[in-house]
Protein backbone atom coordinates (compact mmCIF):
# COMPACT_ATOMS: atom_id res chain seq x y z
CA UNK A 1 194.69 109.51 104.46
CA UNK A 2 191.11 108.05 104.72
CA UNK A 3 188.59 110.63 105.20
CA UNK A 4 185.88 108.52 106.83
CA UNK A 5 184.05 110.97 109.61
CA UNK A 6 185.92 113.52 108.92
CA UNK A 7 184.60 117.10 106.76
CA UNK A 8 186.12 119.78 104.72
CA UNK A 9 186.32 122.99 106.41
CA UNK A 10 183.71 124.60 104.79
CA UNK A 11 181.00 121.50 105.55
CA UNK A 12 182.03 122.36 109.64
CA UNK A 13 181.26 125.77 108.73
CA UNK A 14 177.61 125.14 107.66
CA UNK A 15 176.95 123.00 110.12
CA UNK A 16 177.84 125.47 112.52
CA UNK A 17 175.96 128.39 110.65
CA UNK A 18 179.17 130.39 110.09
CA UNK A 19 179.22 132.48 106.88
CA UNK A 20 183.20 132.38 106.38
CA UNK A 21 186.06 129.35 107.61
CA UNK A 22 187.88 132.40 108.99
CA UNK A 23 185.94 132.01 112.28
CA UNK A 24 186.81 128.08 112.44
CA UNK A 25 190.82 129.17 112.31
CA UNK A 26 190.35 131.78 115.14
CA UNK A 27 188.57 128.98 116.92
CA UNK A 28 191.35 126.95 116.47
CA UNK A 29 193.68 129.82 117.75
CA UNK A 30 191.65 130.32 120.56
CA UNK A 31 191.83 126.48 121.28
CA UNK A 32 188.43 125.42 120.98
CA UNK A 33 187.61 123.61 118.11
CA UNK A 34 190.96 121.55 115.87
CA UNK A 35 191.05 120.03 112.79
CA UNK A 36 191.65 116.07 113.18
CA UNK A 37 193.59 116.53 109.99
CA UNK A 38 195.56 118.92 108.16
CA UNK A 39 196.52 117.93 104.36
CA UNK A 40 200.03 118.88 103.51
CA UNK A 41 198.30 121.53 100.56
CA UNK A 42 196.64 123.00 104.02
CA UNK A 43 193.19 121.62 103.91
CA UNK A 44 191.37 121.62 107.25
CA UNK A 45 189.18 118.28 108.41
CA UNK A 46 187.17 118.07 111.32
CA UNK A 47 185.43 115.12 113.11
CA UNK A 48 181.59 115.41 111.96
CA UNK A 49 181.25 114.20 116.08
CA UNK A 50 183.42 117.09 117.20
CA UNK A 51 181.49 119.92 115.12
CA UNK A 52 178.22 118.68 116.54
CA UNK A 53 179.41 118.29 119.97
CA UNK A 54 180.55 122.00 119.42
CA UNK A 55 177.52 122.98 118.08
CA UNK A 56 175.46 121.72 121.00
CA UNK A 57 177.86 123.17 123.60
CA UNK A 58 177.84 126.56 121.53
CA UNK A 59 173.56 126.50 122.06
CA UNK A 60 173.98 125.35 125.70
CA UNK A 61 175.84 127.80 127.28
CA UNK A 62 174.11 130.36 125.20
CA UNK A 63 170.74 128.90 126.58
CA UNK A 64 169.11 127.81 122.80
């Protein structure tokens, strides 16, 4: 699996300014934000372009 754009679970976490990857899992149960990739030992990767995009929703509808 190449890697290229995508982050480790933890790097989409600080990006977004969460303290824990917990929150990133309920996002994905809540069907907001997925992983583009999970590894078969259960590693989560995002898409650096979907975290920001998140992100910069996230600050818009909160008004930031």
């Amino acid at each position: 699996m190449k890697t290229d754009g995508l982050i480790k679970v933890g790097e989409a976490a600080r990006i977004l300014g969460l303290r824990t990857t917990t929150t990133l899992a309920r996002y994905e149960k809540r069907g907001l934000l997925y992983p583009a990739y999970k590894s078969e030992g259960g590693t989560r990767w995002y898409c650096k372009e979907d975290v920001e995009k998140f992100l910069e929703e996230s600050k818009r509808r909160k008004g930031l």
